[in-house]
Protein backbone atom coordinates (compact mmCIF):
# COMPACT_ATOMS: atom_id res chain seq x y z
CA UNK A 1 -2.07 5.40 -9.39
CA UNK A 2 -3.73 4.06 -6.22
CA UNK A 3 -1.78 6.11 -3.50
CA UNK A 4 1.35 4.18 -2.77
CA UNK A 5 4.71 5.80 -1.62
CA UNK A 6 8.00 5.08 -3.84
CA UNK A 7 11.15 3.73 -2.79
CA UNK A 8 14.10 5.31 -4.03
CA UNK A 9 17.38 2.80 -4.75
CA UNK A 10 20.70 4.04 -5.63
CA UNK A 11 21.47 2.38 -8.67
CA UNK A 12 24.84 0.89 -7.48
CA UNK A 13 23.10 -0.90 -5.47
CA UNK A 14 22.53 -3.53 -7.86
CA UNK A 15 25.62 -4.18 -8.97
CA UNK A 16 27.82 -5.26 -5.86
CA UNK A 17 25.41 -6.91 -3.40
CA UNK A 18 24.38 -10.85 -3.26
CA UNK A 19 21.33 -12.43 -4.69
CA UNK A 20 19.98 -12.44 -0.95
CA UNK A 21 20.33 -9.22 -0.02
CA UNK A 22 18.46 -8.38 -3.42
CA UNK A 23 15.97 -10.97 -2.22
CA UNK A 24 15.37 -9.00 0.71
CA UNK A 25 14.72 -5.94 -1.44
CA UNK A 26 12.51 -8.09 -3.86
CA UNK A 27 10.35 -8.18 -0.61
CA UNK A 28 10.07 -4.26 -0.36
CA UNK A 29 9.19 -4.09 -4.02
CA UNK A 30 5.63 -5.95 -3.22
CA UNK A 31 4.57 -2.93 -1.52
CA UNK A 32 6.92 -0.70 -3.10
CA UNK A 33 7.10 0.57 -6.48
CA UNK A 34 10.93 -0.64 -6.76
CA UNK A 35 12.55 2.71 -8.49
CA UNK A 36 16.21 2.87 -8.92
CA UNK A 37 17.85 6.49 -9.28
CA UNK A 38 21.08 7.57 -10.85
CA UNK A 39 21.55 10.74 -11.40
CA UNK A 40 18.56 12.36 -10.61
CA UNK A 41 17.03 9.52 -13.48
CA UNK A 42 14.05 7.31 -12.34
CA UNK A 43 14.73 3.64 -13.51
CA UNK A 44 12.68 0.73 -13.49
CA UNK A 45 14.47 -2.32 -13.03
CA UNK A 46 14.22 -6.41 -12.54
CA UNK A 47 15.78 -8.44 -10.57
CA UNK A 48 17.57 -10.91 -12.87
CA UNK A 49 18.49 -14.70 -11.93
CA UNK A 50 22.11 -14.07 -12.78
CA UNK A 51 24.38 -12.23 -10.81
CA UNK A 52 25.20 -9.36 -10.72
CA UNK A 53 21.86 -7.92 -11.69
CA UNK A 54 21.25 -5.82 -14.66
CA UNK A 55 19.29 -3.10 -15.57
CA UNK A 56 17.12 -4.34 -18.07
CA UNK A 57 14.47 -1.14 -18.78
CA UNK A 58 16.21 1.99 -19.45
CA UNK A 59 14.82 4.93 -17.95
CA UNK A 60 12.25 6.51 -19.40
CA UNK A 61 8.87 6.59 -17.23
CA UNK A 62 8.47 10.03 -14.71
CA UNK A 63 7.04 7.11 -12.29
CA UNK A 64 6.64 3.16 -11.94
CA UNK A 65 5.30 0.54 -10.37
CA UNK A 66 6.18 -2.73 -9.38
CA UNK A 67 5.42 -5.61 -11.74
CA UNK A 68 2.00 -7.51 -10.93
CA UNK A 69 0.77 -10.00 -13.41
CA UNK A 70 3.36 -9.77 -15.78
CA UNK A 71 2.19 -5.98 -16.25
CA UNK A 72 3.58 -2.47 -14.41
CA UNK A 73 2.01 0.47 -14.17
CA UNK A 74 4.28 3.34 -15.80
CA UNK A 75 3.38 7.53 -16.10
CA UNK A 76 4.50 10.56 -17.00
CA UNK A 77 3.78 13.78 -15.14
CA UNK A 78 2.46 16.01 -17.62
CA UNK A 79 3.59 19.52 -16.00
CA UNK A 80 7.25 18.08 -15.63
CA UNK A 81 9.77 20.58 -16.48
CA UNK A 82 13.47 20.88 -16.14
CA UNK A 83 15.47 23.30 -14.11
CA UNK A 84 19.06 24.35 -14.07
CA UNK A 85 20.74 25.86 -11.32
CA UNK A 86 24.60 26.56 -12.49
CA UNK A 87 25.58 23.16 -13.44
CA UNK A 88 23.04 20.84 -11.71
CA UNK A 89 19.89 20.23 -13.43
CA UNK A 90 16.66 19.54 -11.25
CA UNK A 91 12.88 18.78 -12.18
CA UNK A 92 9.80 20.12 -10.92
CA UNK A 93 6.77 17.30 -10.00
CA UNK A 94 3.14 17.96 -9.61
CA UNK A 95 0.91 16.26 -7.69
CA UNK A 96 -0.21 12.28 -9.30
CA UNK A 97 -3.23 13.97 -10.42
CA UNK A 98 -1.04 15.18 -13.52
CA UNK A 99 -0.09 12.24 -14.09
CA UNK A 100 -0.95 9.75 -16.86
CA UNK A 101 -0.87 6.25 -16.37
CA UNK A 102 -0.56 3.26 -18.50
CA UNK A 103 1.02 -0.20 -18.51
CA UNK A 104 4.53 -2.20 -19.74
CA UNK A 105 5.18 -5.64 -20.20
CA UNK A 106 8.97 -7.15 -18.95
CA UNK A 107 10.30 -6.48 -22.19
CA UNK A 108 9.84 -2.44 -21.20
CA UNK A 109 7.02 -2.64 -24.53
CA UNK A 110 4.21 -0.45 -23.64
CA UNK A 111 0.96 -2.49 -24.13
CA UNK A 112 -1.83 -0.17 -22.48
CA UNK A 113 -1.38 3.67 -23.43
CA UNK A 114 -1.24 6.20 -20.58
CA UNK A 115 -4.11 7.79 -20.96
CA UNK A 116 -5.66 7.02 -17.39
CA UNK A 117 -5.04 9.73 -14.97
CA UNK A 118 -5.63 6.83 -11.85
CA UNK A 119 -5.12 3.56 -12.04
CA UNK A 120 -4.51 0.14 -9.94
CA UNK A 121 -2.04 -2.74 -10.42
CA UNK A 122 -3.35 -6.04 -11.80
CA UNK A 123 -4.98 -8.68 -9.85
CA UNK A 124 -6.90 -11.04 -11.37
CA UNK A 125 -6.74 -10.15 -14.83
CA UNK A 126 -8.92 -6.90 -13.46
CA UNK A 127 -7.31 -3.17 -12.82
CA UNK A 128 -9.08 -0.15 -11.25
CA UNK A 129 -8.38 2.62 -13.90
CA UNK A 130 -9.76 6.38 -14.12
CA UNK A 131 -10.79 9.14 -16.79
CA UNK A 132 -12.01 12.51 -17.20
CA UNK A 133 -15.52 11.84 -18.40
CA UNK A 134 -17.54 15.54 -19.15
CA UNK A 135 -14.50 17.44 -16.79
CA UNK A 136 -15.12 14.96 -14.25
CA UNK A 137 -13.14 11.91 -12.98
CA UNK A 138 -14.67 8.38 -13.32
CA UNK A 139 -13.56 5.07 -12.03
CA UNK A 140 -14.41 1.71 -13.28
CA UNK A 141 -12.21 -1.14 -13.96
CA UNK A 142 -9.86 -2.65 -17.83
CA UNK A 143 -8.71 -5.84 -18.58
CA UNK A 144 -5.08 -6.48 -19.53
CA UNK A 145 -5.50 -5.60 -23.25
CA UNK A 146 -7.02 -1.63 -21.80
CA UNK A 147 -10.62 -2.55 -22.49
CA UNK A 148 -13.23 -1.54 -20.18
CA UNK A 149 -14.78 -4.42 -18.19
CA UNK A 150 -16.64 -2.23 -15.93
CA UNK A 151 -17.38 1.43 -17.91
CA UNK A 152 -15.95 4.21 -15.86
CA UNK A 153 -19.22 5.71 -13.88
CA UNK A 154 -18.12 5.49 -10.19
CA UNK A 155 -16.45 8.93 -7.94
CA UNK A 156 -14.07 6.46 -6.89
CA UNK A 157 -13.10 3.01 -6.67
CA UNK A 158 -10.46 0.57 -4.90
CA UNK A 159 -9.00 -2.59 -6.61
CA UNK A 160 -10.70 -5.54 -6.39
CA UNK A 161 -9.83 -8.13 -3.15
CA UNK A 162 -11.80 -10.79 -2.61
CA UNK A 163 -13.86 -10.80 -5.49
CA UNK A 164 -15.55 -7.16 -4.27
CA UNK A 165 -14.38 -3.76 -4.90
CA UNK A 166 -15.11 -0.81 -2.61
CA UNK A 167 -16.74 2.54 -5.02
CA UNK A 168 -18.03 5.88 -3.57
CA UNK A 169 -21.17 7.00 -4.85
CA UNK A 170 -23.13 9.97 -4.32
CA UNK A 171 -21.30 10.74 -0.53
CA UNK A 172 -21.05 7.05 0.34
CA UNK A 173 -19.22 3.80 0.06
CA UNK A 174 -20.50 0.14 -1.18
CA UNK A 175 -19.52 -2.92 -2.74
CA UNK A 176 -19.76 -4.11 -6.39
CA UNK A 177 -18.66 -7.31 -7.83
CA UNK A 178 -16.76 -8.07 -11.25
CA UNK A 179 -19.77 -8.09 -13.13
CA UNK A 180 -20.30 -4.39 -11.60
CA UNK A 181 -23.00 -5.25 -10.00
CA UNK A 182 -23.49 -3.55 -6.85
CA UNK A 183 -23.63 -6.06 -3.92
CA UNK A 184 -23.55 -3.88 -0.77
CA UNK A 185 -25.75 -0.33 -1.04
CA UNK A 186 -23.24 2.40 -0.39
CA UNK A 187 -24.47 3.34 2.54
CA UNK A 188 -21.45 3.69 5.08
CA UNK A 189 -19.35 6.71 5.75
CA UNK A 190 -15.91 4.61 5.20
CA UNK A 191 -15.02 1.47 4.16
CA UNK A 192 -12.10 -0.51 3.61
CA UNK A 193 -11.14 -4.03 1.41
CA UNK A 194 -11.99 -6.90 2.16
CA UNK A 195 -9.96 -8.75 4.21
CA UNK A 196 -10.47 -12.71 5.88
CA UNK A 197 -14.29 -11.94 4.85
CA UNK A 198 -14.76 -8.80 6.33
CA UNK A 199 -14.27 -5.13 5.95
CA UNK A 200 -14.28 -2.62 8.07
CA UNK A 201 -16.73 0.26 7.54
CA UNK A 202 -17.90 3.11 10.04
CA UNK A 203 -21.36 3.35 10.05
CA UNK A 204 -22.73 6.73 9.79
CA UNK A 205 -21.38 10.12 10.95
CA UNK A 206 -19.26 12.53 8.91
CA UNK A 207 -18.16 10.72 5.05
CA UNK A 208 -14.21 10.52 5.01
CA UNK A 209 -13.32 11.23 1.52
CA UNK A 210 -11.93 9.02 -0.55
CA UNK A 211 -8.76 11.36 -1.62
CA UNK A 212 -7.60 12.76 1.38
CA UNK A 213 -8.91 12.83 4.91
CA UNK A 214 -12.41 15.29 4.85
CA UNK A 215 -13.13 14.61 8.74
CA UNK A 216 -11.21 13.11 11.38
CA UNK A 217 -14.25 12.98 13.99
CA UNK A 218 -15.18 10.13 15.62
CA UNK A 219 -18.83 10.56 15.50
CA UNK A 220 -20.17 7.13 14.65
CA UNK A 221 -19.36 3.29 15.68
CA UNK A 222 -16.91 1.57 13.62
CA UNK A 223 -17.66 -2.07 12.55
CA UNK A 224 -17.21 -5.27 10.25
CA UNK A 225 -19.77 -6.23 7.97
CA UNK A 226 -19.39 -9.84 5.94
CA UNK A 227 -20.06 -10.26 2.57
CA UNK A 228 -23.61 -9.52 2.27
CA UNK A 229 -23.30 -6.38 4.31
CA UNK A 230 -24.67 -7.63 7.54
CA UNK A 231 -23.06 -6.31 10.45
CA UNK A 232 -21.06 -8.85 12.30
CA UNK A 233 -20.04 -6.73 15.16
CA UNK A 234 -18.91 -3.15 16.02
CA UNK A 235 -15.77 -1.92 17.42
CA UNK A 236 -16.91 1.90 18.92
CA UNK A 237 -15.92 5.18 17.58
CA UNK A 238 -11.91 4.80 17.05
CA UNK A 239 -11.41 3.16 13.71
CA UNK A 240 -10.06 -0.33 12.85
CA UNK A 241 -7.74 -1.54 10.31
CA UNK A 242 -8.39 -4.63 8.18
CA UNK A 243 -8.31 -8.53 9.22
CA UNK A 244 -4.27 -9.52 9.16
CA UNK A 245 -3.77 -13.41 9.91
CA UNK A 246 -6.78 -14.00 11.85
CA UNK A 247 -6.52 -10.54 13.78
CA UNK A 248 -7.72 -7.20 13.25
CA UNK A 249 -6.41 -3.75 15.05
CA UNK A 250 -9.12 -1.27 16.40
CA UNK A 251 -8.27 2.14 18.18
CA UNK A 252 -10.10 3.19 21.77
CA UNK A 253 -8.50 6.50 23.24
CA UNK A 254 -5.46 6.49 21.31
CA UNK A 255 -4.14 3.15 22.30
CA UNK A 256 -5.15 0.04 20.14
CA UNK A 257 -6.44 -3.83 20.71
CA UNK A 258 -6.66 -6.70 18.40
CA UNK A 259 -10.04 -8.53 18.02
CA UNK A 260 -10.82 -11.72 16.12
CA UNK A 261 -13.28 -12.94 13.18
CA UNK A 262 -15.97 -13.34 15.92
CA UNK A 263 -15.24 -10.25 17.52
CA UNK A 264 -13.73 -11.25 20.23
CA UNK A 265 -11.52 -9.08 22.32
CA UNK A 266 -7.33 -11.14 21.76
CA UNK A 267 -5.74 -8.49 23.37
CA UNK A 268 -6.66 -5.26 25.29
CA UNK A 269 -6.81 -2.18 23.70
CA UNK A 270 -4.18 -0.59 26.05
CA UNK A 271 -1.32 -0.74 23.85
CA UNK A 272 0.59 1.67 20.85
CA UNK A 273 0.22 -0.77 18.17
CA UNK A 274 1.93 0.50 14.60
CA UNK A 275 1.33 -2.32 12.61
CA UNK A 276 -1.00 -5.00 11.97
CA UNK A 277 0.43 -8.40 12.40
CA UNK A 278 2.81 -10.48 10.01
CA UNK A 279 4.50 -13.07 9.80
CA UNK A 280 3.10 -13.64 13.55
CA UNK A 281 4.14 -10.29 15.40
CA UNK A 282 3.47 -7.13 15.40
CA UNK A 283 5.20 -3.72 15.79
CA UNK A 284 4.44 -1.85 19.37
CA UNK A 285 5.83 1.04 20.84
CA UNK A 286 6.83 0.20 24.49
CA UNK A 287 7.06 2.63 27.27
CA UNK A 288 11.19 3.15 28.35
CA UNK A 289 12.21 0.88 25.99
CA UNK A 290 11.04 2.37 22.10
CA UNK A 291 10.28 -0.15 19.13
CA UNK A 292 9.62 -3.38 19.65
CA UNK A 293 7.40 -6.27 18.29
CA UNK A 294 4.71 -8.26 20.39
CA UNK A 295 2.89 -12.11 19.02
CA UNK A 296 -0.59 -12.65 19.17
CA UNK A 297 -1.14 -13.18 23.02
CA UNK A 298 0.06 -10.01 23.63
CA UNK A 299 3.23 -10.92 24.90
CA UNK A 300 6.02 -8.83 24.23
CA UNK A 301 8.65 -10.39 22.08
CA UNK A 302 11.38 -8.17 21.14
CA UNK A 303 12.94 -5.00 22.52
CA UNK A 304 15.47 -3.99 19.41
CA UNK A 305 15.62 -0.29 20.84
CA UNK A 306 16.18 0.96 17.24
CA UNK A 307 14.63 4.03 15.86
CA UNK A 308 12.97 2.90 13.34
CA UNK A 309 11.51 -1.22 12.47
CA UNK A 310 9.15 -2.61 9.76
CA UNK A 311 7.56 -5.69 9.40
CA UNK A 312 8.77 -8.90 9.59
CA UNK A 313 8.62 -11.02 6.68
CA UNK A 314 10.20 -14.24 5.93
CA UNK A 315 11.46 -14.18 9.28
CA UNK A 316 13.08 -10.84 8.77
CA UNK A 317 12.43 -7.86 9.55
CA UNK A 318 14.16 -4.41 8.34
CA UNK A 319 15.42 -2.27 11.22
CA UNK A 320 17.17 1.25 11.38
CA UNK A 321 18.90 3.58 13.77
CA UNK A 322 16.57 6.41 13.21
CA UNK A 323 14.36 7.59 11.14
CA UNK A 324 16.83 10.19 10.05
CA UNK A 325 17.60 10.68 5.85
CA UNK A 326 20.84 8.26 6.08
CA UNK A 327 20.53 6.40 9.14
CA UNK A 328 21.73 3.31 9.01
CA UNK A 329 19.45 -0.02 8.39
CA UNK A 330 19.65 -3.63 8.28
CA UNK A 331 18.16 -6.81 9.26
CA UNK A 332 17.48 -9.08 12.46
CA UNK A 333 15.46 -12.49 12.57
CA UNK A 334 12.63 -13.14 15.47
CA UNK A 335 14.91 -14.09 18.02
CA UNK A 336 16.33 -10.32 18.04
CA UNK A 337 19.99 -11.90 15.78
CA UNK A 338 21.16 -9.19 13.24
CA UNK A 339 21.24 -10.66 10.28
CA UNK A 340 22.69 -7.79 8.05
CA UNK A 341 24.51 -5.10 9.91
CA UNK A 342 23.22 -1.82 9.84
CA UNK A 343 25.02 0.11 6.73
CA UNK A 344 24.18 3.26 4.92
């Protein structure tokens, strides 16, 4: 599975809270895989319309996803094995590249077989999905019935956004399209998704690898090249993250700016920026003060003081007293108002 981390959920969860704190949690489960855990069980599990919710696909799956197109991705870890220790039972995990992946539909059905040992959600119609071809693995991309759209011939690949898709050939990144085409020459060092039109690449200089980081040296200019693969403009050695409404972050010394589609300079790259921006503002760390959240001008907005904040979304934004195992989280709105009291 593309590398994404998993949120855990006590399963009791479900079954005593209102429909909007569960909305709140539907939010997480965009860019979580939403697990839910009792007794050391992994559970995959929707959101129903009635309340309180149900459970309504019984554990089964070593892993899951979160449901994209009607489809979500499911595996099993093939080295799993089970280990008792007086009367608690415990299970070893290997790394996901034991894993084999394959989809369900909301009934729980399984429609594609896990055979894949990587794969993507749906967007589009279009996964990424992997294989060991001749002892080697090979990306390429299915459609929602497992066929191969694109064969599997790539090192590696990245979903498709924006109608491209980011492989790694021979050392290097490019572009193909969904007829497989290749559209940009993989010729850059790194790349990232599309994003607003543009994608971040760095130019030449050591190759970060696709799984896992092979070189953290900044020995070549970062930049953003449009669809064709023109440069539009560079952003010097540091890195940059994609285009986030309108705005893209870009690291010089350690501290981090914000430039726009033209490459123009927003805000100053003199601040500890941890986020890119939603929902309008963005998370910072500010000197004295800890966590807080700044809008587009720059301007800092709000000084929580918590430990630990995510994004906003909605007009909420998740907030905790520490980063701590257990600490206690809940939510404010943008004007700083706590919404949902911190609780365990």
């Amino acid at each position: 599975m593309a590398r994404r981390a998993t949120l855990i959920v006590p399963a009791k969860l479900f079954s005593n809270q209102s429909m909007t704190e569960l909305r709140i949690f539907r939010k997480v489960s965009q860019e979580f895989p939403l697990v839910v855990t009792p007794s050391l069980q992994r559970v995959l599990a929707r959101v129903s319309s009635t309340r309180p919710a149900r459970i309504l696909i019984q554990p089964q799956w070593n892993v899951v996803s979160h449901f994209s197109e009607g489809l979500a991705a499911v595996g099993y870890d093939q080295t799993k094995q089970e280990v008792k220790i007086g009367n608690r039972t415990f299970y070893t995990s290997a790394s996901h590249t034991w894993y084999r992946w394959g989809f369900i539909d909301a009934t729980g059905d399984k429609v594609i077989d896990t055979k894949f040992v990587d794969i993507s959600e749906f967007r589009d119609g279009v996964a990424m999905a992997a294989i060991h071809v001749m002892s080697e693995r090979k990306y390429g991309f299915i459609d929602k019935q497992g066929n191969w759209i694109i064969h599997p011939q790539f090192e590696h690949a990245n979903q498709f956004s924006e109608g491209l898709a980011r492989i790694f050939v021979k050392g290097k990144y490019g572009f193909i399209d969904r007829n497989g085409q290749i559209v940009i020459n993989p010729r850059f060092s790194w790349a990232r998704d599309f994003s607003e039109g543009l994608a971040c690449v760095k130019t030449g200089g050591d190759v970060i690898n696709p799984v896992g980081m092979s070189s953290t040296r900044n020995n070549a200019d970062y930049a953003f090249i449009d669809k064709s693969g023109k440069v539009r403009f560079k952003v010097g050695r540091g890195g940059c993250q994609s285009f986030s409404e309108g705005l893209a972050r870009y690291e010089v010394d350690g501290n981090y700016g914000f430039v726009d589609g033209a490459g123009k300079m927003v805000i100053d790259p003199k601040i500890n920026a941890l986020s890119d921006f939603s929902d309008g503002l963005a998370e910072v760390i500010l000197p004295d003060v800890g966590l807080g959240f700044i809008d587009k001008t720059g301007n800092v907005i709000l000084r929580p003081g918590l430990g630990k904040l995510d994004d906003f979304y909605r007009g909420l934004a998740k907030v905790c007293e520490s980063y701590e195992e257990g600490a206690k989280c809940g939510y404010i709105d943008k004007t700083g108002k706590v919404i949902w009291k911190p609780t365990r």
